[in-house]
C-alpha atoms as a PDB file:
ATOM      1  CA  UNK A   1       0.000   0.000   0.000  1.00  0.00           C
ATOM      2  CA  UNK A   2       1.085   3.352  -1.464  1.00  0.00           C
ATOM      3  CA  UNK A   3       1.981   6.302   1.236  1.00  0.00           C
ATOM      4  CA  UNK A   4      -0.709   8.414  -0.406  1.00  0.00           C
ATOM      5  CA  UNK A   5      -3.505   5.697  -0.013  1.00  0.00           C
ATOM      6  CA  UNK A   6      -2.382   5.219   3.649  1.00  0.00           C
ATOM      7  CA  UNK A   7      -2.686   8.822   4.501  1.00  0.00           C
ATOM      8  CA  UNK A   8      -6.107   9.208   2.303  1.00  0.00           C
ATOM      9  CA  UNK A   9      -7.434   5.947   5.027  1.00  0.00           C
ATOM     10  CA  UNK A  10      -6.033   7.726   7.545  1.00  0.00           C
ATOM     11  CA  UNK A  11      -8.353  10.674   6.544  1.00  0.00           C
ATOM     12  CA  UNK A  12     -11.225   9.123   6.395  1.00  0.00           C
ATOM     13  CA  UNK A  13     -10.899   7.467   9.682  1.00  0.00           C
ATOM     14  CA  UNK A  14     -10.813  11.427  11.292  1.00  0.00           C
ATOM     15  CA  UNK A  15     -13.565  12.533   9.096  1.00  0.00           C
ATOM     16  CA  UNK A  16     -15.434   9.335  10.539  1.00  0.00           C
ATOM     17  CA  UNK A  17     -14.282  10.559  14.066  1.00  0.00           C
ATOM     18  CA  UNK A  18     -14.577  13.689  14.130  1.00  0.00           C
ATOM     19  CA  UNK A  19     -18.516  12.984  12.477  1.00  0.00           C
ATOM     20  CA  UNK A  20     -18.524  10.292  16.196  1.00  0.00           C
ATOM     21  CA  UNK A  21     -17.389  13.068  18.528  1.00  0.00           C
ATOM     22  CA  UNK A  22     -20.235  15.419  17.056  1.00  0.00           C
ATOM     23  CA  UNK A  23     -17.392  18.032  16.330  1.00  0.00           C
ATOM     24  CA  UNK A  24     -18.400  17.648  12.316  1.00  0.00           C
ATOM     25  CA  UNK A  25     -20.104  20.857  11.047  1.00  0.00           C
ATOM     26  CA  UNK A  26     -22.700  20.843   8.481  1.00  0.00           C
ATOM     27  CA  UNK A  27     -21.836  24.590   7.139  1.00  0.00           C
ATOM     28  CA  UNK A  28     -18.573  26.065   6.566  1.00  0.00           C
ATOM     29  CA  UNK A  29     -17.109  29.195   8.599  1.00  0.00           C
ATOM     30  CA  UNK A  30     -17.117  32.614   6.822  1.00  0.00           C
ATOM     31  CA  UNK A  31     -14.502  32.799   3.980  1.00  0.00           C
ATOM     32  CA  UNK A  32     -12.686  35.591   6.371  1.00  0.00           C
ATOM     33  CA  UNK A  33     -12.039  33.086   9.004  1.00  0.00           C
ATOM     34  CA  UNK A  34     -10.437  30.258   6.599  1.00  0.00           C
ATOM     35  CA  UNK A  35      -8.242  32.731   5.560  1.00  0.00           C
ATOM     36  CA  UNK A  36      -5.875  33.909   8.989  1.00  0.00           C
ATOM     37  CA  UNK A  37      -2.576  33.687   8.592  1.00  0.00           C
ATOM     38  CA  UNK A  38      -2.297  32.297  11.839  1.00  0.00           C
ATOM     39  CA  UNK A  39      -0.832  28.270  12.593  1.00  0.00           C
ATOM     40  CA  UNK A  40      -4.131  26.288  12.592  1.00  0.00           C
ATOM     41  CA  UNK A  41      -5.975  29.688  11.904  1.00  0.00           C
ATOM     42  CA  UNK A  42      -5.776  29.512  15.794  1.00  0.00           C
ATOM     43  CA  UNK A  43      -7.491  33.445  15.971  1.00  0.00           C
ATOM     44  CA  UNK A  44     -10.387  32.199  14.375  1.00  0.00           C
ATOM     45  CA  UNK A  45     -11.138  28.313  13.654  1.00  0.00           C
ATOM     46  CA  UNK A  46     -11.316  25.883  16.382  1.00  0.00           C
ATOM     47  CA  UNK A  47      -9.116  23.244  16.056  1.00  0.00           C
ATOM     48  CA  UNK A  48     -11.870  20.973  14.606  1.00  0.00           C
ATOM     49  CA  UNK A  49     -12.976  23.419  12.238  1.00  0.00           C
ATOM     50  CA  UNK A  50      -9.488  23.433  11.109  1.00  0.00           C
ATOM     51  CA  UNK A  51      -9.200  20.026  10.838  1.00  0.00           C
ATOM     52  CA  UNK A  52     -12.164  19.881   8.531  1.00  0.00           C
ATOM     53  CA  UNK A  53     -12.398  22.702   6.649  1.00  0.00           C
ATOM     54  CA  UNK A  54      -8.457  23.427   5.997  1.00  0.00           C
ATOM     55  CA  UNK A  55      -6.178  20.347   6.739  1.00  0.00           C
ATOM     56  CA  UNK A  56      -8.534  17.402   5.283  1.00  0.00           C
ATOM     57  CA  UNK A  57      -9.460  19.369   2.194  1.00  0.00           C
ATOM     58  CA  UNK A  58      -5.530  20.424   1.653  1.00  0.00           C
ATOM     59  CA  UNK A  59      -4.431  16.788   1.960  1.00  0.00           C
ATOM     60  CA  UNK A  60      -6.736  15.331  -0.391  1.00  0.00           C
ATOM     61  CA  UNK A  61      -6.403  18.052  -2.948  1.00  0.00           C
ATOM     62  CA  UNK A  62      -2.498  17.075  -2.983  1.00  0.00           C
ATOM     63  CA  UNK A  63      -3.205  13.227  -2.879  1.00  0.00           C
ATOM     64  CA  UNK A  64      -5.884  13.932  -5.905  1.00  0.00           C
ATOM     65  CA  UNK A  65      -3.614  15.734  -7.693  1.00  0.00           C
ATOM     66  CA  UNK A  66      -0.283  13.856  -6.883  1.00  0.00           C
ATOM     67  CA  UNK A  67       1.108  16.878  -6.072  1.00  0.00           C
ATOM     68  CA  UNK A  68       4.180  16.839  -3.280  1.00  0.00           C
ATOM     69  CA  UNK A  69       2.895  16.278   0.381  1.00  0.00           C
ATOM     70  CA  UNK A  70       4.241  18.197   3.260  1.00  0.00           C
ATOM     71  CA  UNK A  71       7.631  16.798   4.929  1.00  0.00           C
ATOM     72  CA  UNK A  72       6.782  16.639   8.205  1.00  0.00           C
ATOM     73  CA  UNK A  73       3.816  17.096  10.531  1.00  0.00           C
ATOM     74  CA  UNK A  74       3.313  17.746  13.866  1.00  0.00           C
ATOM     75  CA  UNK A  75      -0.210  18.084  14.673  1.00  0.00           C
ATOM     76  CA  UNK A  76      -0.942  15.492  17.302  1.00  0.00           C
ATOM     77  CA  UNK A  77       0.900  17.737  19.821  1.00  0.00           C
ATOM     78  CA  UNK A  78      -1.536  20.313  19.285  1.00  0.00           C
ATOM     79  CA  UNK A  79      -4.602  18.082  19.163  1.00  0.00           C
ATOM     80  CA  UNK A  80      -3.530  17.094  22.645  1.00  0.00           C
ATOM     81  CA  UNK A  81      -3.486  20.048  24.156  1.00  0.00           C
ATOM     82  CA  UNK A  82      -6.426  21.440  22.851  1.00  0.00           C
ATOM     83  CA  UNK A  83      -8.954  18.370  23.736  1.00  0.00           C
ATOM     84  CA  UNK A  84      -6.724  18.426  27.819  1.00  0.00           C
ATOM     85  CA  UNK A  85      -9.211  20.966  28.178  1.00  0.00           C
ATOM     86  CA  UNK A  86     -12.493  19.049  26.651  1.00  0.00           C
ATOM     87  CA  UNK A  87     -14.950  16.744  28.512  1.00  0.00           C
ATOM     88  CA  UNK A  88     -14.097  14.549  25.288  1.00  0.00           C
ATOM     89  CA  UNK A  89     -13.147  11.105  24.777  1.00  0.00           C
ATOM     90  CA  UNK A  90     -10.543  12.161  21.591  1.00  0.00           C
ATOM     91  CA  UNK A  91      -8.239   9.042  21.872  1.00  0.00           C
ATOM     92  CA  UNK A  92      -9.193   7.681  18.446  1.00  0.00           C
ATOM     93  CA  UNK A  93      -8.733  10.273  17.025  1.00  0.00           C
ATOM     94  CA  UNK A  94      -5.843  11.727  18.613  1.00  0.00           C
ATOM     95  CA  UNK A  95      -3.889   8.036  17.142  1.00  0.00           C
ATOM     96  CA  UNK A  96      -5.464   8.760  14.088  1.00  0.00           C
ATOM     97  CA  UNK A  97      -3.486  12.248  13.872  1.00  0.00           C
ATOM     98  CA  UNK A  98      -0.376  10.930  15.086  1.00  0.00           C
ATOM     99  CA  UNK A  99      -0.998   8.574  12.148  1.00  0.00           C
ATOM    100  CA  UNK A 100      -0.557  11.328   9.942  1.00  0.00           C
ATOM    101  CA  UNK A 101       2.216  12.858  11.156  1.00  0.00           C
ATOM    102  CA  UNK A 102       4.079   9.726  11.516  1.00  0.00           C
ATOM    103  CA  UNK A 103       3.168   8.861   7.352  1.00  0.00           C
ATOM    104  CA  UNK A 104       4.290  12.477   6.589  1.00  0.00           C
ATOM    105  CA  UNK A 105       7.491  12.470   8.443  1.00  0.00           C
ATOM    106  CA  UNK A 106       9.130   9.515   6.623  1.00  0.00           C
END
């Protein structure tokens, strides 16, 4: 199995949890917020709006496309601090994440 189909599983399985966790959104933020500048667009997307509506689109564009992927992600670290803080049970998809960064670091 190809490093681009493992990362497009890998994607589903978070779209699948993040749909479990009831953190999926049916309607996309204003255009203004997908666009900060900020890591994770941090000043105005929480992190799983981000997740869906910037990093999941992103990585499937490139896997569509067969473009070059990123070298190198570190997103689980930030995923676990931000659901410390959350009455949720984010395990699954915390592994999932570290999934990812693990495919896109080798």
């Amino acid at each position: 199995m190809t490093k681009r189909i493992k990362i497009r599983a890998v994607l589903g399985d978070i779209e699948a949890e993040l749909r479990q966790l009831q953190m999926w959104q049916s309607e996309a933020p204003p255009s203004e917020a997908l666009a900060s500048t900020q890591p994770f667009c941090v000043d105005t997307l929480s992190l799983p709006q981000w997740l869906q509506f910037v990093f999941l689109p992103r990585l499937q564009q490139l896997i569509e496309l067969n473009l070059p992927l990123p070298h190198g992600c570190a997103i689980a670290p930030m995923a676990e601090e931000y659901f410390k803080a959350l009455p949720v049970k984010a395990s699954s998809l915390l592994q999932f994440l570290r999934r990812v960064d693990s495919l896109l670091s080798i």
